[in-house]
C-alpha atoms as a PDB file:
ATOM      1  CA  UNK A   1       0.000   0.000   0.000  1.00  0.00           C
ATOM      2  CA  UNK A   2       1.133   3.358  -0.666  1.00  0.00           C
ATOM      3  CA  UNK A   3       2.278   5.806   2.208  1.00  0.00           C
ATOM      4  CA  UNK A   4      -0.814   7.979   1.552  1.00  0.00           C
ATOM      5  CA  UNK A   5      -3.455   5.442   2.590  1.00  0.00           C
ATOM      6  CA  UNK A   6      -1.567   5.639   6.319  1.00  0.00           C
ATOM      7  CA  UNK A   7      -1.501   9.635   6.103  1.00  0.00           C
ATOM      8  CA  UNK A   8      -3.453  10.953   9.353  1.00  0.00           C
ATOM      9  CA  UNK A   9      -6.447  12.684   8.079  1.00  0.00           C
ATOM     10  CA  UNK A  10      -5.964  16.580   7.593  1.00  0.00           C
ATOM     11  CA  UNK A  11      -2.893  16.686   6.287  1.00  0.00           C
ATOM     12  CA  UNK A  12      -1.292  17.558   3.290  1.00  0.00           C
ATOM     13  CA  UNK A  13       2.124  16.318   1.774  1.00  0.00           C
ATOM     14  CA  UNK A  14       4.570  18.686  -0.125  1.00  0.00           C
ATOM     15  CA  UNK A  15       7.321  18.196  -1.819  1.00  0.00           C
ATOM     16  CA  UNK A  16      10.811  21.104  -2.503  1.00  0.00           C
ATOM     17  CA  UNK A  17      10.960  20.497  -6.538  1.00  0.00           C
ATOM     18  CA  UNK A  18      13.992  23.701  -6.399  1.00  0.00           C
ATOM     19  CA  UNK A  19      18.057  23.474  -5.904  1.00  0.00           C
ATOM     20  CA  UNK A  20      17.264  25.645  -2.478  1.00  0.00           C
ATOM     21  CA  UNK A  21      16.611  25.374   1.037  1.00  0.00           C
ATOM     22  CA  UNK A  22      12.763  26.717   1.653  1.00  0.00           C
ATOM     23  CA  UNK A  23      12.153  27.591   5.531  1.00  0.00           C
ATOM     24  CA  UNK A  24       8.871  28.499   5.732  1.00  0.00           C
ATOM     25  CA  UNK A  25       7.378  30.486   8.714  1.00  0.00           C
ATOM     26  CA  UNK A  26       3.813  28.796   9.708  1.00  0.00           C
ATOM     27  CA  UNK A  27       1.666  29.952  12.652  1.00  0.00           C
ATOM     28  CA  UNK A  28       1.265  26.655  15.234  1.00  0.00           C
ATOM     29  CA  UNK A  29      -2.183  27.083  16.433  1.00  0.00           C
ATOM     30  CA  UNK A  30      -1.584  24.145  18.971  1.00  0.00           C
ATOM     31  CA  UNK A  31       1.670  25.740  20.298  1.00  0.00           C
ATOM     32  CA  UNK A  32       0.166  29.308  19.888  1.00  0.00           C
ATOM     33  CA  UNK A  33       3.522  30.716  18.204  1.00  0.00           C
ATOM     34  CA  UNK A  34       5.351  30.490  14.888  1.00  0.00           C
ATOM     35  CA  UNK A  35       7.198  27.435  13.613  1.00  0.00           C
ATOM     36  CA  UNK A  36       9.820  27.675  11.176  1.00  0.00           C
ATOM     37  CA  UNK A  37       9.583  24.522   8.482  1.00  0.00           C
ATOM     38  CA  UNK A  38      12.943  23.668   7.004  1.00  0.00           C
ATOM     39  CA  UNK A  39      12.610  22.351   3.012  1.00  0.00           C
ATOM     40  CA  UNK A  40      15.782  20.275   2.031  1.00  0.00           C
ATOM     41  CA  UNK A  41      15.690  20.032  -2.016  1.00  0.00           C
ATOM     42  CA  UNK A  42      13.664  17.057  -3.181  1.00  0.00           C
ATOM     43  CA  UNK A  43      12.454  16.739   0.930  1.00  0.00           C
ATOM     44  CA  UNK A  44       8.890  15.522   0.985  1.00  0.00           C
ATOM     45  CA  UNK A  45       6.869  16.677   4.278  1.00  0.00           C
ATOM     46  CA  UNK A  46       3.552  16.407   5.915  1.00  0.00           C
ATOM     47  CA  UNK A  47       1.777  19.748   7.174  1.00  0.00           C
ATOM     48  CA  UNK A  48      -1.919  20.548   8.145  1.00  0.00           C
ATOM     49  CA  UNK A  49      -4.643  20.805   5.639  1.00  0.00           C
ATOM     50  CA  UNK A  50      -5.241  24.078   7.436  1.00  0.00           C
ATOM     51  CA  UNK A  51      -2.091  25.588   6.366  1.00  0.00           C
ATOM     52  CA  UNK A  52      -3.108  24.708   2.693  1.00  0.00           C
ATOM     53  CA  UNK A  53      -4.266  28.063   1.846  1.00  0.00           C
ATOM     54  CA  UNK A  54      -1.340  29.783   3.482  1.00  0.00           C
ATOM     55  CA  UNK A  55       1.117  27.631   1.457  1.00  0.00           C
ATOM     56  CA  UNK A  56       0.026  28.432  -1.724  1.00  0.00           C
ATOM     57  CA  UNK A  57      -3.080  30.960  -3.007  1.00  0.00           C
ATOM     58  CA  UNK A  58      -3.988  29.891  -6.287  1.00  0.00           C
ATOM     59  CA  UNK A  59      -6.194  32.238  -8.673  1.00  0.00           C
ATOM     60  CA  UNK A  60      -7.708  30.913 -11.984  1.00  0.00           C
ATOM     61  CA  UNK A  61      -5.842  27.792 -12.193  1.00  0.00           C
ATOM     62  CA  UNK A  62      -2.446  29.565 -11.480  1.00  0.00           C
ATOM     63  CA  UNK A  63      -0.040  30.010  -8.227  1.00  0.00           C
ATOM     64  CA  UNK A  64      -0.157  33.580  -7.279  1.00  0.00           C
ATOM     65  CA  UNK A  65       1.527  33.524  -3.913  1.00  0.00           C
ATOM     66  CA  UNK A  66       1.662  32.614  -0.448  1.00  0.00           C
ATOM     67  CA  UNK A  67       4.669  31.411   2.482  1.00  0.00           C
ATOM     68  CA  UNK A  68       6.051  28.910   0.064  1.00  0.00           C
ATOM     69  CA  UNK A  69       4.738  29.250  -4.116  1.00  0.00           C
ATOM     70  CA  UNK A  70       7.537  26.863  -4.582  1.00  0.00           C
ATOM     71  CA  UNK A  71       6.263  24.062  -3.033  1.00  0.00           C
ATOM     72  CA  UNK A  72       4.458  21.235  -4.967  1.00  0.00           C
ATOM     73  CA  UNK A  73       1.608  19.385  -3.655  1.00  0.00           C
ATOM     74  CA  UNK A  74       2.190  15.951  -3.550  1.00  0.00           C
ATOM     75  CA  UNK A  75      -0.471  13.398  -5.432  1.00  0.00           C
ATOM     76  CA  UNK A  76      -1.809  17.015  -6.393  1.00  0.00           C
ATOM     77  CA  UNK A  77      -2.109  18.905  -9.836  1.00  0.00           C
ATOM     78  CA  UNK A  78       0.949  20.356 -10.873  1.00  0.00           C
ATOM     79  CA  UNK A  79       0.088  24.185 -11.373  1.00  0.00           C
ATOM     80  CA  UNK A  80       1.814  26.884 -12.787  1.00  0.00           C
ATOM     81  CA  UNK A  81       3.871  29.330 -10.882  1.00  0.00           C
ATOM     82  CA  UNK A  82       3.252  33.343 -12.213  1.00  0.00           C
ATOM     83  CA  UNK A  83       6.023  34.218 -13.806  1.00  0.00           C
ATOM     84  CA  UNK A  84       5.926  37.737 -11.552  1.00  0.00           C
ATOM     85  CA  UNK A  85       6.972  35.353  -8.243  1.00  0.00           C
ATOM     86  CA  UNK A  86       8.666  32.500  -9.981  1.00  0.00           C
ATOM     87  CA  UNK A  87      12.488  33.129  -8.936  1.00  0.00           C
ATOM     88  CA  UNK A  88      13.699  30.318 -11.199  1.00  0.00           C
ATOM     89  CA  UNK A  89      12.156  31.755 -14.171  1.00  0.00           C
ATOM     90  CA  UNK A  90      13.186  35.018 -13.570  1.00  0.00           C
ATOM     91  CA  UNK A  91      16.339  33.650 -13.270  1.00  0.00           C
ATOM     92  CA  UNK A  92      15.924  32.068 -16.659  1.00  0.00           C
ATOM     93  CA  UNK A  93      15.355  34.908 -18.468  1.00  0.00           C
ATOM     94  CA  UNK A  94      17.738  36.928 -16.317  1.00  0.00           C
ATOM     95  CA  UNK A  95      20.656  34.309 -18.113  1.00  0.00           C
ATOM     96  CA  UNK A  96      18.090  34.434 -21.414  1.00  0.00           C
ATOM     97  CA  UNK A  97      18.297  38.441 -21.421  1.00  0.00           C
ATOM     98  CA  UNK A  98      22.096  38.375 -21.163  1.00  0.00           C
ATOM     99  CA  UNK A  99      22.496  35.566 -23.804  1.00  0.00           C
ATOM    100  CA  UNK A 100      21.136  38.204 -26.022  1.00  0.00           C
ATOM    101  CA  UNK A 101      23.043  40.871 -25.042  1.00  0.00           C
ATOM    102  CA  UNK A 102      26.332  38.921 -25.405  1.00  0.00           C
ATOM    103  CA  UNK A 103      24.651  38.041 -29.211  1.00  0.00           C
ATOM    104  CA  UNK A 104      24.006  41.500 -30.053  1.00  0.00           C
ATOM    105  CA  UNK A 105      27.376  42.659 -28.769  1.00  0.00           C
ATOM    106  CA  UNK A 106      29.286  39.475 -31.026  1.00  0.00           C
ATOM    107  CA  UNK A 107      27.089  40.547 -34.035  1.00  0.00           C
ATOM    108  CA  UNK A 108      28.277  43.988 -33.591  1.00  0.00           C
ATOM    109  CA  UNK A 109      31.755  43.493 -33.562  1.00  0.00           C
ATOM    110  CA  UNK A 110      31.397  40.919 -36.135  1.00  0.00           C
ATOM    111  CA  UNK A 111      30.188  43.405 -38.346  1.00  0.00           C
ATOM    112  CA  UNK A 112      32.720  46.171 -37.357  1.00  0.00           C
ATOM    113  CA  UNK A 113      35.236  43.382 -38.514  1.00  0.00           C
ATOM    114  CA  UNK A 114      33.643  43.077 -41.822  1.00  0.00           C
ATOM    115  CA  UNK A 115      34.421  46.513 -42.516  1.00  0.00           C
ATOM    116  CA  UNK A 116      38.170  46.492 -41.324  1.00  0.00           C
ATOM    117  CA  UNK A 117      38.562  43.413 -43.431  1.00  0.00           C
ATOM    118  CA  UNK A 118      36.494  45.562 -46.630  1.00  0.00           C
ATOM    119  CA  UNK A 119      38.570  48.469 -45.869  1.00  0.00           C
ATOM    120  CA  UNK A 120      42.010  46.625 -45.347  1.00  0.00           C
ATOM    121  CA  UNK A 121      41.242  45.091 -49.041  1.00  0.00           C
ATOM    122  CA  UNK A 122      40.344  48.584 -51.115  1.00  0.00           C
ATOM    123  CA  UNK A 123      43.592  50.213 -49.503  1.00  0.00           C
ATOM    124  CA  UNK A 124      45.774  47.190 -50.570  1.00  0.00           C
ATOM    125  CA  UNK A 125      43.885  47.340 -53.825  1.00  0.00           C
ATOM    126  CA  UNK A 126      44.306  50.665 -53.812  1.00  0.00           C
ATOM    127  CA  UNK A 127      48.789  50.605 -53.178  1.00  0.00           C
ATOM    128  CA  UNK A 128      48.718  47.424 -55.770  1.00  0.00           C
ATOM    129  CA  UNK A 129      47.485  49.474 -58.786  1.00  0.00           C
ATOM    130  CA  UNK A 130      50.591  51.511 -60.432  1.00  0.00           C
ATOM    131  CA  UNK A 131      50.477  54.872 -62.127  1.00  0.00           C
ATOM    132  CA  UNK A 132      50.602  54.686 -66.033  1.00  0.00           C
ATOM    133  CA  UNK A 133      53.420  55.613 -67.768  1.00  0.00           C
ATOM    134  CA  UNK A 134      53.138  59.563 -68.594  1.00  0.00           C
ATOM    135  CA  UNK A 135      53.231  59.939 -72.604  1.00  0.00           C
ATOM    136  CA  UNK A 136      56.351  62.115 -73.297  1.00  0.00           C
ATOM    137  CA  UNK A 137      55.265  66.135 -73.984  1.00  0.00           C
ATOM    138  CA  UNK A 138      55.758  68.247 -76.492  1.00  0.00           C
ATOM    139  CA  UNK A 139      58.247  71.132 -76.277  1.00  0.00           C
ATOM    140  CA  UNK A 140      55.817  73.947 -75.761  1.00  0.00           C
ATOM    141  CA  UNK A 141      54.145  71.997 -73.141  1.00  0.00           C
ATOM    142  CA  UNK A 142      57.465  71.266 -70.903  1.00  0.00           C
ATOM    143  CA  UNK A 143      58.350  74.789 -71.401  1.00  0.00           C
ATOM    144  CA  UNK A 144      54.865  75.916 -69.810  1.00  0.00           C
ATOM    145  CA  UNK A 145      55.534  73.193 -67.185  1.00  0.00           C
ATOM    146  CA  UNK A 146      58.308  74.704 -65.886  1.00  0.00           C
ATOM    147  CA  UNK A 147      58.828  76.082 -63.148  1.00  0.00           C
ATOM    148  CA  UNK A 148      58.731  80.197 -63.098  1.00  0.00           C
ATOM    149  CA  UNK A 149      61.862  82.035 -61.645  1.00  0.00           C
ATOM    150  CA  UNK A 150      61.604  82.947 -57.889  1.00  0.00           C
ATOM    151  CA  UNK A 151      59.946  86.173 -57.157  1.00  0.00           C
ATOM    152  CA  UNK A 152      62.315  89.645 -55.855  1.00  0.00           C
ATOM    153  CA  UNK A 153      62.756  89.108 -51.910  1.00  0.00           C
ATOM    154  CA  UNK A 154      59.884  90.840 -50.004  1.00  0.00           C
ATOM    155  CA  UNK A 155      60.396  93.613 -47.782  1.00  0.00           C
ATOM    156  CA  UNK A 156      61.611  92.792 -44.338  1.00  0.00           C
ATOM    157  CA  UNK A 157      58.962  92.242 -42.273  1.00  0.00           C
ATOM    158  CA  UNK A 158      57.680  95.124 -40.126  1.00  0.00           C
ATOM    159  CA  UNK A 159      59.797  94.581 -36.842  1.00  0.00           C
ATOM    160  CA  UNK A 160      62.740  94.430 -38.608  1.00  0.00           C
ATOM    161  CA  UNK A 161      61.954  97.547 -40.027  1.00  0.00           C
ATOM    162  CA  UNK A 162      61.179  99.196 -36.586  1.00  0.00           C
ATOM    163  CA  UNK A 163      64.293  98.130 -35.329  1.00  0.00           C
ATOM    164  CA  UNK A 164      66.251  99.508 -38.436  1.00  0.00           C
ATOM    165  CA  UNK A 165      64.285 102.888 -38.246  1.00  0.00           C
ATOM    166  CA  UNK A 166      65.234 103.385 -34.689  1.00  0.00           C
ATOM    167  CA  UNK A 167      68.632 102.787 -35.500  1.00  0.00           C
ATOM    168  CA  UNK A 168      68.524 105.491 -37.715  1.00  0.00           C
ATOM    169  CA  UNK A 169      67.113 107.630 -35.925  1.00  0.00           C
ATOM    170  CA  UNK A 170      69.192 107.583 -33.198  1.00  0.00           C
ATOM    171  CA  UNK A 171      72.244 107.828 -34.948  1.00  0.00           C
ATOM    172  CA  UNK A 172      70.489 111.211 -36.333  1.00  0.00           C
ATOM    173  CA  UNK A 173      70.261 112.280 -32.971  1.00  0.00           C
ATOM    174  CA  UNK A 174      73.872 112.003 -32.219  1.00  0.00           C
END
Protein backbone atom coordinates (compact mmCIF):
# COMPACT_ATOMS: atom_id res chain seq x y z
CA UNK A 1 0.00 0.00 0.00
CA UNK A 2 1.13 3.36 -0.67
CA UNK A 3 2.28 5.81 2.21
CA UNK A 4 -0.81 7.98 1.55
CA UNK A 5 -3.46 5.44 2.59
CA UNK A 6 -1.57 5.64 6.32
CA UNK A 7 -1.50 9.63 6.10
CA UNK A 8 -3.45 10.95 9.35
CA UNK A 9 -6.45 12.68 8.08
CA UNK A 10 -5.96 16.58 7.59
CA UNK A 11 -2.89 16.69 6.29
CA UNK A 12 -1.29 17.56 3.29
CA UNK A 13 2.12 16.32 1.77
CA UNK A 14 4.57 18.69 -0.13
CA UNK A 15 7.32 18.20 -1.82
CA UNK A 16 10.81 21.10 -2.50
CA UNK A 17 10.96 20.50 -6.54
CA UNK A 18 13.99 23.70 -6.40
CA UNK A 19 18.06 23.47 -5.90
CA UNK A 20 17.26 25.65 -2.48
CA UNK A 21 16.61 25.37 1.04
CA UNK A 22 12.76 26.72 1.65
CA UNK A 23 12.15 27.59 5.53
CA UNK A 24 8.87 28.50 5.73
CA UNK A 25 7.38 30.49 8.71
CA UNK A 26 3.81 28.80 9.71
CA UNK A 27 1.67 29.95 12.65
CA UNK A 28 1.26 26.66 15.23
CA UNK A 29 -2.18 27.08 16.43
CA UNK A 30 -1.58 24.14 18.97
CA UNK A 31 1.67 25.74 20.30
CA UNK A 32 0.17 29.31 19.89
CA UNK A 33 3.52 30.72 18.20
CA UNK A 34 5.35 30.49 14.89
CA UNK A 35 7.20 27.44 13.61
CA UNK A 36 9.82 27.67 11.18
CA UNK A 37 9.58 24.52 8.48
CA UNK A 38 12.94 23.67 7.00
CA UNK A 39 12.61 22.35 3.01
CA UNK A 40 15.78 20.27 2.03
CA UNK A 41 15.69 20.03 -2.02
CA UNK A 42 13.66 17.06 -3.18
CA UNK A 43 12.45 16.74 0.93
CA UNK A 44 8.89 15.52 0.99
CA UNK A 45 6.87 16.68 4.28
CA UNK A 46 3.55 16.41 5.91
CA UNK A 47 1.78 19.75 7.17
CA UNK A 48 -1.92 20.55 8.14
CA UNK A 49 -4.64 20.81 5.64
CA UNK A 50 -5.24 24.08 7.44
CA UNK A 51 -2.09 25.59 6.37
CA UNK A 52 -3.11 24.71 2.69
CA UNK A 53 -4.27 28.06 1.85
CA UNK A 54 -1.34 29.78 3.48
CA UNK A 55 1.12 27.63 1.46
CA UNK A 56 0.03 28.43 -1.72
CA UNK A 57 -3.08 30.96 -3.01
CA UNK A 58 -3.99 29.89 -6.29
CA UNK A 59 -6.19 32.24 -8.67
CA UNK A 60 -7.71 30.91 -11.98
CA UNK A 61 -5.84 27.79 -12.19
CA UNK A 62 -2.45 29.57 -11.48
CA UNK A 63 -0.04 30.01 -8.23
CA UNK A 64 -0.16 33.58 -7.28
CA UNK A 65 1.53 33.52 -3.91
CA UNK A 66 1.66 32.61 -0.45
CA UNK A 67 4.67 31.41 2.48
CA UNK A 68 6.05 28.91 0.06
CA UNK A 69 4.74 29.25 -4.12
CA UNK A 70 7.54 26.86 -4.58
CA UNK A 71 6.26 24.06 -3.03
CA UNK A 72 4.46 21.23 -4.97
CA UNK A 73 1.61 19.38 -3.66
CA UNK A 74 2.19 15.95 -3.55
CA UNK A 75 -0.47 13.40 -5.43
CA UNK A 76 -1.81 17.01 -6.39
CA UNK A 77 -2.11 18.91 -9.84
CA UNK A 78 0.95 20.36 -10.87
CA UNK A 79 0.09 24.18 -11.37
CA UNK A 80 1.81 26.88 -12.79
CA UNK A 81 3.87 29.33 -10.88
CA UNK A 82 3.25 33.34 -12.21
CA UNK A 83 6.02 34.22 -13.81
CA UNK A 84 5.93 37.74 -11.55
CA UNK A 85 6.97 35.35 -8.24
CA UNK A 86 8.67 32.50 -9.98
CA UNK A 87 12.49 33.13 -8.94
CA UNK A 88 13.70 30.32 -11.20
CA UNK A 89 12.16 31.76 -14.17
CA UNK A 90 13.19 35.02 -13.57
CA UNK A 91 16.34 33.65 -13.27
CA UNK A 92 15.92 32.07 -16.66
CA UNK A 93 15.36 34.91 -18.47
CA UNK A 94 17.74 36.93 -16.32
CA UNK A 95 20.66 34.31 -18.11
CA UNK A 96 18.09 34.43 -21.41
CA UNK A 97 18.30 38.44 -21.42
CA UNK A 98 22.10 38.38 -21.16
CA UNK A 99 22.50 35.57 -23.80
CA UNK A 100 21.14 38.20 -26.02
CA UNK A 101 23.04 40.87 -25.04
CA UNK A 102 26.33 38.92 -25.40
CA UNK A 103 24.65 38.04 -29.21
CA UNK A 104 24.01 41.50 -30.05
CA UNK A 105 27.38 42.66 -28.77
CA UNK A 106 29.29 39.48 -31.03
CA UNK A 107 27.09 40.55 -34.03
CA UNK A 108 28.28 43.99 -33.59
CA UNK A 109 31.75 43.49 -33.56
CA UNK A 110 31.40 40.92 -36.13
CA UNK A 111 30.19 43.41 -38.35
CA UNK A 112 32.72 46.17 -37.36
CA UNK A 113 35.24 43.38 -38.51
CA UNK A 114 33.64 43.08 -41.82
CA UNK A 115 34.42 46.51 -42.52
CA UNK A 116 38.17 46.49 -41.32
CA UNK A 117 38.56 43.41 -43.43
CA UNK A 118 36.49 45.56 -46.63
CA UNK A 119 38.57 48.47 -45.87
CA UNK A 120 42.01 46.62 -45.35
CA UNK A 121 41.24 45.09 -49.04
CA UNK A 122 40.34 48.58 -51.11
CA UNK A 123 43.59 50.21 -49.50
CA UNK A 124 45.77 47.19 -50.57
CA UNK A 125 43.88 47.34 -53.83
CA UNK A 126 44.31 50.67 -53.81
CA UNK A 127 48.79 50.60 -53.18
CA UNK A 128 48.72 47.42 -55.77
CA UNK A 129 47.49 49.47 -58.79
CA UNK A 130 50.59 51.51 -60.43
CA UNK A 131 50.48 54.87 -62.13
CA UNK A 132 50.60 54.69 -66.03
CA UNK A 133 53.42 55.61 -67.77
CA UNK A 134 53.14 59.56 -68.59
CA UNK A 135 53.23 59.94 -72.60
CA UNK A 136 56.35 62.11 -73.30
CA UNK A 137 55.26 66.13 -73.98
CA UNK A 138 55.76 68.25 -76.49
CA UNK A 139 58.25 71.13 -76.28
CA UNK A 140 55.82 73.95 -75.76
CA UNK A 141 54.14 72.00 -73.14
CA UNK A 142 57.46 71.27 -70.90
CA UNK A 143 58.35 74.79 -71.40
CA UNK A 144 54.86 75.92 -69.81
CA UNK A 145 55.53 73.19 -67.19
CA UNK A 146 58.31 74.70 -65.89
CA UNK A 147 58.83 76.08 -63.15
CA UNK A 148 58.73 80.20 -63.10
CA UNK A 149 61.86 82.03 -61.64
CA UNK A 150 61.60 82.95 -57.89
CA UNK A 151 59.95 86.17 -57.16
CA UNK A 152 62.31 89.65 -55.85
CA UNK A 153 62.76 89.11 -51.91
CA UNK A 154 59.88 90.84 -50.00
CA UNK A 155 60.40 93.61 -47.78
CA UNK A 156 61.61 92.79 -44.34
CA UNK A 157 58.96 92.24 -42.27
CA UNK A 158 57.68 95.12 -40.13
CA UNK A 159 59.80 94.58 -36.84
CA UNK A 160 62.74 94.43 -38.61
CA UNK A 161 61.95 97.55 -40.03
CA UNK A 162 61.18 99.20 -36.59
CA UNK A 163 64.29 98.13 -35.33
CA UNK A 164 66.25 99.51 -38.44
CA UNK A 165 64.29 102.89 -38.25
CA UNK A 166 65.23 103.38 -34.69
CA UNK A 167 68.63 102.79 -35.50
CA UNK A 168 68.52 105.49 -37.72
CA UNK A 169 67.11 107.63 -35.93
CA UNK A 170 69.19 107.58 -33.20
CA UNK A 171 72.24 107.83 -34.95
CA UNK A 172 70.49 111.21 -36.33
CA UNK A 173 70.26 112.28 -32.97
CA UNK A 174 73.87 112.00 -32.22
Amino acid sequence: MSEDYFRPLGTTRWKNPTTQVLRVRIWDPINRRRAVEVFQPGEVRTLPSSLDRAIQKVRHGKICGGLAPQLQRVNGPVLPIEPAIDSEASARRAAADKVRAAQALRATADAQLVEAAVLTAQATAEAAVEPAPEKPKPEAAQKAAEPEPAPAPARQSEPEQRRDDRGSQHQNRR
